[in-house]
N, C-alpha and C. Protein backbone atom coordinates (compact mmCIF):
# COMPACT_ATOMS: atom_id res chain seq x y z
N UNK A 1 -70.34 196.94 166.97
CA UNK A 1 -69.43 198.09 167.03
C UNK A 1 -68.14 197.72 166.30
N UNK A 2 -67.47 198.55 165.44
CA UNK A 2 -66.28 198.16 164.92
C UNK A 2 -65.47 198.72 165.50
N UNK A 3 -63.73 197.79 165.61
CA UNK A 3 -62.80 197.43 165.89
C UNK A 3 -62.22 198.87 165.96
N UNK A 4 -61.45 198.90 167.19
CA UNK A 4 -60.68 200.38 167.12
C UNK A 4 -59.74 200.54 166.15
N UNK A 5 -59.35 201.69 165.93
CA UNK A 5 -58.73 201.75 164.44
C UNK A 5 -57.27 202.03 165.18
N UNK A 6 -56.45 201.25 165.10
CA UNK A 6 -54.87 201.31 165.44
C UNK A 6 -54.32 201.47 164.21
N UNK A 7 -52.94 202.45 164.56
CA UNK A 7 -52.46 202.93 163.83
C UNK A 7 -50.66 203.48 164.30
N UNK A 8 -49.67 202.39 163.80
CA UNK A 8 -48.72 203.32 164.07
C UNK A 8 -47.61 203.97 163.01
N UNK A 9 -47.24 205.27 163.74
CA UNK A 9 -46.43 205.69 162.97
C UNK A 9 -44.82 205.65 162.97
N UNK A 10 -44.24 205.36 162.08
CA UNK A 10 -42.62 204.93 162.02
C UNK A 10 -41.93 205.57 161.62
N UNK A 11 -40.94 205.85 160.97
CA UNK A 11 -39.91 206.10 160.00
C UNK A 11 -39.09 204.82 159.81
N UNK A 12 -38.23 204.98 158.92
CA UNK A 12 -37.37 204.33 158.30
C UNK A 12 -35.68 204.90 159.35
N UNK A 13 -34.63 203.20 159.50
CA UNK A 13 -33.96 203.65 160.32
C UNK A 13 -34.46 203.97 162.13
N UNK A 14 -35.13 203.63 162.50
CA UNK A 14 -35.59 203.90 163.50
C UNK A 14 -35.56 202.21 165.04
N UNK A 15 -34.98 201.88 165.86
CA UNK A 15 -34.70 201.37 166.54
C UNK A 15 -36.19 200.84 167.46
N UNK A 16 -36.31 202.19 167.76
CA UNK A 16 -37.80 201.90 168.37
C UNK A 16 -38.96 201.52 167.88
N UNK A 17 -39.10 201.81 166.72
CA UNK A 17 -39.94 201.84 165.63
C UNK A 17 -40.06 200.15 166.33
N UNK A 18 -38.88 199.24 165.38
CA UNK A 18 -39.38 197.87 165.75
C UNK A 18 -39.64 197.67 167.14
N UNK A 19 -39.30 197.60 168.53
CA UNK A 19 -39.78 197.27 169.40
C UNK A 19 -41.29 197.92 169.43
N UNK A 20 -41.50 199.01 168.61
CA UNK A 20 -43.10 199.35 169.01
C UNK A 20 -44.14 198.36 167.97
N UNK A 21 -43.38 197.82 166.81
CA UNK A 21 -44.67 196.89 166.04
C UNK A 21 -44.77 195.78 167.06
N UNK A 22 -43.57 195.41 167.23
CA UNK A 22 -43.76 194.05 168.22
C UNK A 22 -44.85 193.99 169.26
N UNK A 23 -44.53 195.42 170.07
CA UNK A 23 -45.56 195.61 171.19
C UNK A 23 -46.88 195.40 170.67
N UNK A 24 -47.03 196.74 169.64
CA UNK A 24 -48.37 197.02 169.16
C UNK A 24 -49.17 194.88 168.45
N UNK A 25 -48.07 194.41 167.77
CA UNK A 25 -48.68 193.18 167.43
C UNK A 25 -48.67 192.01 168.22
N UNK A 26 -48.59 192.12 169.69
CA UNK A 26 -48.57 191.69 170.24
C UNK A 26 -49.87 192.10 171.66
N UNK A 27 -50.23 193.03 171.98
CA UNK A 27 -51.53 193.17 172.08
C UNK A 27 -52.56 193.47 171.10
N UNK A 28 -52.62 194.01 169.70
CA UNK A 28 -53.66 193.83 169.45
C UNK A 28 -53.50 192.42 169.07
N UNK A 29 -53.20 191.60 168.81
CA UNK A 29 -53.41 190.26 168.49
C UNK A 29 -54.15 189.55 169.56
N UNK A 30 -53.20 189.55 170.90
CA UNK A 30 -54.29 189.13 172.01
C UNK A 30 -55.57 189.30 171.94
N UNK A 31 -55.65 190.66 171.47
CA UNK A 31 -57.10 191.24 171.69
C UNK A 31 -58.42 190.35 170.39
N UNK A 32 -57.31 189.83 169.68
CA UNK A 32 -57.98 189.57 167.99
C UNK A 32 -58.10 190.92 167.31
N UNK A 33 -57.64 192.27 167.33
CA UNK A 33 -57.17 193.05 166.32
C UNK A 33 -56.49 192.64 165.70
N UNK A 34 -56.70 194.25 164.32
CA UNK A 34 -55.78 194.63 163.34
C UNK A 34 -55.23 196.13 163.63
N UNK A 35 -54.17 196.20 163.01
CA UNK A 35 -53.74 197.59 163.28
C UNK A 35 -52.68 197.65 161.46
N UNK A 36 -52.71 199.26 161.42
CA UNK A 36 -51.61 199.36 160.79
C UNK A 36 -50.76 200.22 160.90
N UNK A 37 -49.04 200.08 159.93
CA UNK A 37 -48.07 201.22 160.65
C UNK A 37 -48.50 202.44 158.90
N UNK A 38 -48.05 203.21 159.14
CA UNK A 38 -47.94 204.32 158.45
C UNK A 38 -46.46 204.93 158.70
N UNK A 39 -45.88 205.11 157.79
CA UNK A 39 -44.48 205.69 157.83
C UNK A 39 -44.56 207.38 157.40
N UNK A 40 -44.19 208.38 158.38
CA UNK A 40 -43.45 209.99 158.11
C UNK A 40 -42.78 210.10 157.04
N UNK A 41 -41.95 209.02 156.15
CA UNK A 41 -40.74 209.48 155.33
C UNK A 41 -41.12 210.35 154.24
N UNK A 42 -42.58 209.92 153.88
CA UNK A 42 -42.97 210.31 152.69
C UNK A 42 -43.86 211.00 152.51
N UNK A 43 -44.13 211.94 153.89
CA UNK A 43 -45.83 212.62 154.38
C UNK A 43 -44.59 213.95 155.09
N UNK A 44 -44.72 215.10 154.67
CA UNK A 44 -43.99 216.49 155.53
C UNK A 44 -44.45 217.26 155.93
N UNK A 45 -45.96 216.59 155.93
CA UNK A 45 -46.88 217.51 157.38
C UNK A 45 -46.96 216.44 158.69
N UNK A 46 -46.84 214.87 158.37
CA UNK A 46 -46.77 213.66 159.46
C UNK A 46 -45.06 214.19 160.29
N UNK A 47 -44.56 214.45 159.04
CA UNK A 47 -42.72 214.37 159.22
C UNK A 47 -42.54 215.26 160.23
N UNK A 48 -42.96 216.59 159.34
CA UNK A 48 -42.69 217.95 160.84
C UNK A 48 -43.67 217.59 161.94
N UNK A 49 -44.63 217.01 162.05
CA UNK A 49 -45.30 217.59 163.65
C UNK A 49 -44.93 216.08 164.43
N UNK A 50 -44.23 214.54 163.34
CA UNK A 50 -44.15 213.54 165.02
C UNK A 50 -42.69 213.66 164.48
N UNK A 51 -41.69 213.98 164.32
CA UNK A 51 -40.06 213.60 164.10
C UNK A 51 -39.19 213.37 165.14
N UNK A 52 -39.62 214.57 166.28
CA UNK A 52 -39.03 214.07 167.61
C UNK A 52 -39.51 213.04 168.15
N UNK A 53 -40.70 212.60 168.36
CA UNK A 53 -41.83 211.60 168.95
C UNK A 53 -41.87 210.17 168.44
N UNK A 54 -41.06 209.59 167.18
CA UNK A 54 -41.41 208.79 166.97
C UNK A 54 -41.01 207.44 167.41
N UNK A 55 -41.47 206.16 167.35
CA UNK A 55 -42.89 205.64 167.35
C UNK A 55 -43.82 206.31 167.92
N UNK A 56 -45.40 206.70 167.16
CA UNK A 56 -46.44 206.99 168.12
C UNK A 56 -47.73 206.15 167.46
N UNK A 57 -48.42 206.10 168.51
CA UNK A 57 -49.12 204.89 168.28
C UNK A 57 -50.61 205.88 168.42
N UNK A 58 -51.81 205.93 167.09
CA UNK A 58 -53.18 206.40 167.37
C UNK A 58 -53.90 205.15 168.01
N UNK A 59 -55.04 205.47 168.85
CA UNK A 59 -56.09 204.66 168.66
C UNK A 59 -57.43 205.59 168.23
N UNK A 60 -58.10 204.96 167.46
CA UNK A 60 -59.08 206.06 166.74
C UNK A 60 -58.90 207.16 166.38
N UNK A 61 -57.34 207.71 165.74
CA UNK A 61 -57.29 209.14 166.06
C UNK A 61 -56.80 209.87 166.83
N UNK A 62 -56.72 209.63 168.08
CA UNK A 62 -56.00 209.92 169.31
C UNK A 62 -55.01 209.47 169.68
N UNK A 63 -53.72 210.78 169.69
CA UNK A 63 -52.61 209.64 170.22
C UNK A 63 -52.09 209.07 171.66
N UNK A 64 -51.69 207.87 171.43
CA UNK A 64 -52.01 207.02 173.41
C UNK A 64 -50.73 207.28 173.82
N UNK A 65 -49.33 207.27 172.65
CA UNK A 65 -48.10 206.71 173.59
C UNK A 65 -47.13 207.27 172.01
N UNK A 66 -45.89 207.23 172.60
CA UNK A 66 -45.14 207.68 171.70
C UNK A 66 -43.49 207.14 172.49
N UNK A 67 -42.22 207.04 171.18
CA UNK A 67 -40.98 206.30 171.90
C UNK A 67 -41.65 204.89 172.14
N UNK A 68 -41.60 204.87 173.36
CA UNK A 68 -41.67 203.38 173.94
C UNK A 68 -42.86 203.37 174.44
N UNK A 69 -43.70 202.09 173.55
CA UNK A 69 -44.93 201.71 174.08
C UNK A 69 -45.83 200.93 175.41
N UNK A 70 -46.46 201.46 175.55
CA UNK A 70 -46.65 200.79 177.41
C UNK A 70 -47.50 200.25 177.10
N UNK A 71 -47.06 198.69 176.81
CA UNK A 71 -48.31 197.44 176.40
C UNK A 71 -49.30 197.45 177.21
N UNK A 72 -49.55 197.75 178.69
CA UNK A 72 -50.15 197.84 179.90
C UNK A 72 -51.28 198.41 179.40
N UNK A 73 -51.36 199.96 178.56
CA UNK A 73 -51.80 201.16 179.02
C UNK A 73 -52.56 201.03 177.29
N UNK A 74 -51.88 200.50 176.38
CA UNK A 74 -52.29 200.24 175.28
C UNK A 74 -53.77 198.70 175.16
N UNK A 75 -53.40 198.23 176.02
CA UNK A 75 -54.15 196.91 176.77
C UNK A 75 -55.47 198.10 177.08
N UNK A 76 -55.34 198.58 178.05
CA UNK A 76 -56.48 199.40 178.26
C UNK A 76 -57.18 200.18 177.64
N UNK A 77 -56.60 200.91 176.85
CA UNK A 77 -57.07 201.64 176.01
C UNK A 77 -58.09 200.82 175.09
N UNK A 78 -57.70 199.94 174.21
CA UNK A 78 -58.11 199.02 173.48
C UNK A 78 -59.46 198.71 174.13
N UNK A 79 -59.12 198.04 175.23
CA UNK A 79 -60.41 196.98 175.85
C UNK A 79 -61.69 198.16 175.99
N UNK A 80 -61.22 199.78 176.69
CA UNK A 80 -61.97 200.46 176.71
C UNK A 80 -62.53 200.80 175.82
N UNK A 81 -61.98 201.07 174.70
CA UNK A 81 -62.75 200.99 172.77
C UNK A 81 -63.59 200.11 172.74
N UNK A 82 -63.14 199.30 172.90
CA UNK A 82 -64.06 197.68 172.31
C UNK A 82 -65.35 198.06 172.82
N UNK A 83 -65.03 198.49 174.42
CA UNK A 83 -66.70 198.15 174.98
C UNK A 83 -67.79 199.40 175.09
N UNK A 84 -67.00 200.38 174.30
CA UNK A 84 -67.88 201.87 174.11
C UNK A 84 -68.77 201.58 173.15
């Protein structure tokens, strides 16, 4: 089965932004993931629908968490991917 597809989204200027790579690279690493960020600045259909929301973090597509990431809940999510 392949690896859940993480994905977060940022902007530029953004405070939270870094505490959410940290989070995000800090469990998927535990996990032995990869993930990547994708930045709004330069996308104005990403821009208008997360601008209030951002950091938000997909897994497969689905979004788990947004602002401030709950390593806890992102932990779970993950492990539950892995074993579907």
């Amino acid at each position: 089965m392949p690896n859940p597809d993480v994905v977060l989204l940022t902007k530029a200027d953004c405070h939270l932004c870094a505490a959410a790579r940290d989070a995000v690279e800090r469990v998927t690493s535990s996990l032995g993931l990869t993930w990547t960020e994708q930045s709004i600045d330069n996308d104005p259909v990403l821009r208008e629908r997360y601008a209030e929301e951002i950091p938000v973090v997909f897994v497969d597509g689905i979004q788990r968490d947004f602002w401030k990431i709950d390593e806890a809940r992102l932990v779970r999510v993950l492990k539950k991917a892995i074993t579907a």
